[in-house]
Protein backbone atom coordinates (compact mmCIF):
# COMPACT_ATOMS: atom_id res chain seq x y z
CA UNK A 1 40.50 65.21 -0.24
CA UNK A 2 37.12 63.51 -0.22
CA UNK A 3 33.89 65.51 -1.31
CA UNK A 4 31.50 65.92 1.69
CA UNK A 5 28.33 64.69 -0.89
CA UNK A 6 29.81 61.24 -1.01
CA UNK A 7 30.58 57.84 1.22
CA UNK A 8 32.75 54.97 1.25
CA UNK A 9 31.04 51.78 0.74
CA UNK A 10 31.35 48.29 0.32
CA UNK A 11 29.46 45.83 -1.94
CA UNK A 12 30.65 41.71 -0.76
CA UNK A 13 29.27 38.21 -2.13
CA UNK A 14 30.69 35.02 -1.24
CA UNK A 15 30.48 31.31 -2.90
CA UNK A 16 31.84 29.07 -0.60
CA UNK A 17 35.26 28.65 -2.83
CA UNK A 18 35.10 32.41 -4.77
CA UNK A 19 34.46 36.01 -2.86
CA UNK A 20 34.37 39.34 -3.52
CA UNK A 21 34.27 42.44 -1.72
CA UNK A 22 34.43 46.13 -3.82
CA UNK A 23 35.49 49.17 -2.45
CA UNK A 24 33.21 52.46 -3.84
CA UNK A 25 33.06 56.01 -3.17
CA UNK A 26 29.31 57.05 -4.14
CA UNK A 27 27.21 59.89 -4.09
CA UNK A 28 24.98 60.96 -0.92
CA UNK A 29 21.30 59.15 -1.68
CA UNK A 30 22.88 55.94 -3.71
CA UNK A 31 20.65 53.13 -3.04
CA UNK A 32 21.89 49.04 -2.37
CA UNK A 33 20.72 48.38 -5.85
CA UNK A 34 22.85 51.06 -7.25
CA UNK A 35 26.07 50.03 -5.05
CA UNK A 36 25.55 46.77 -6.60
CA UNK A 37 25.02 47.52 -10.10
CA UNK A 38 27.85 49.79 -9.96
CA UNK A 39 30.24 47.34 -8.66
CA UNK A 40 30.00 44.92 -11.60
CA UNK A 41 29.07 41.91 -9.01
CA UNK A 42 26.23 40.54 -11.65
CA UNK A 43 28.95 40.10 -14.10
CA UNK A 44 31.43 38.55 -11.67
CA UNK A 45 28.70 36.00 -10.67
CA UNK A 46 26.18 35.44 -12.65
CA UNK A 47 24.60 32.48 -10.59
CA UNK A 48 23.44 35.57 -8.66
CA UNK A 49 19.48 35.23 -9.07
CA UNK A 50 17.02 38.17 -7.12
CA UNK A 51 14.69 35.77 -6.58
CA UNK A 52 16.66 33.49 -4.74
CA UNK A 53 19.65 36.05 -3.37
CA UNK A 54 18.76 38.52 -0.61
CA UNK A 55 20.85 41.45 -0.01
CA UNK A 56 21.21 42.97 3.68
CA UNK A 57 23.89 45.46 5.47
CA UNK A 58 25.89 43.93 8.06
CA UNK A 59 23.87 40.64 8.44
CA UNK A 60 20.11 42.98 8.22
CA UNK A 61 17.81 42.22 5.53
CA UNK A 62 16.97 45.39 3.54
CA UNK A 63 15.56 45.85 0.62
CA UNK A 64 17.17 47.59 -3.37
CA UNK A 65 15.99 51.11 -2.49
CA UNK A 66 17.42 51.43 0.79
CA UNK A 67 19.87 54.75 1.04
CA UNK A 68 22.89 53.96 1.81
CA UNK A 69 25.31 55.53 4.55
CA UNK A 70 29.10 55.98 5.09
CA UNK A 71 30.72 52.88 6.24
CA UNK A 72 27.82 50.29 4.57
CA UNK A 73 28.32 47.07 3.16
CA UNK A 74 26.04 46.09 0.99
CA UNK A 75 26.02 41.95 1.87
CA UNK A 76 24.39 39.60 -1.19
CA UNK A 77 23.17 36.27 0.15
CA UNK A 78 23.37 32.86 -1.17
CA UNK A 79 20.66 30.42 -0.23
CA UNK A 80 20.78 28.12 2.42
CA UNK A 81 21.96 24.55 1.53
CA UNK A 82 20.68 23.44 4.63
CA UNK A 83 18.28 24.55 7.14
CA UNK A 84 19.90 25.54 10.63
CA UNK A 85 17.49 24.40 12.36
CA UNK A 86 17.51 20.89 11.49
CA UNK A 87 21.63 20.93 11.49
CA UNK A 88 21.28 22.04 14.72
CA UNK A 89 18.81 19.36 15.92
CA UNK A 90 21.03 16.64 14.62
CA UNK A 91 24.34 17.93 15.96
CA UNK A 92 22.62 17.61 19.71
CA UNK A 93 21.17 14.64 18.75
CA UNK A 94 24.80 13.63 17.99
CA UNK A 95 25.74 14.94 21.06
CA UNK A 96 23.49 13.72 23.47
CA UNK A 97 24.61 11.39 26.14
CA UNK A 98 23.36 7.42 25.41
CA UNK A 99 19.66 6.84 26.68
CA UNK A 100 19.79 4.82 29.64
CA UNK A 101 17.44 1.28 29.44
CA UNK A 102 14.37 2.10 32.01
CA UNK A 103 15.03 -1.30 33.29
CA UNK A 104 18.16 -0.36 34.92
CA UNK A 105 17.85 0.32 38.22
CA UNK A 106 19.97 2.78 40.36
């Protein structure tokens, strides 16, 4: 039986060919930084770099000394290779029908 001073958490990180995700039961008032430390993910990736690699839970930004809660996973992001914007200009720029010549008449 579980203690009532403690939650089930999850620490993740993903590379696009590695990824990790570690189960933890912590105490009541552990922080992000602590789920991470605890879970050994700086010595599993060491590429991992805080001034480069946010953290958030569930796709939100937070920041190390956020208390966790029951159910949390603690997410570690890589930086973007490329900016979504622009990928998404060029894929409707891809997709866009032919221009018609303003010469053409209807």
């Amino acid at each position: 039986m579980e203690k009532l001073n403690t939650i089930k958490i999850e620490v993740a990180y993903a590379k696009v060919d590695k990824q990790a995700i570690v189960h933890l039961t912590m105490p009541l008032g552990t922080t992000a930084l602590q789920a991470i430390e605890i879970s050994k993910m700086l010595e599993q990736f060491p590429e991992i770099n805080w001034e480069v690699n946010k953290i958030g839970i569930f796709s939100k930004p937070c920041r190390f000394d956020t208390v966790l809660r029951e159910q949390d996973r603690v997410e570690i992001y890589r930086p973007l290779i490329a900016d979504p914007k622009e990928v998404r200009k060029r894929r409707a720029a891809q997709n866009a029908p032919p221009k018609r010549d303003s010469k053409e008449t209807s």
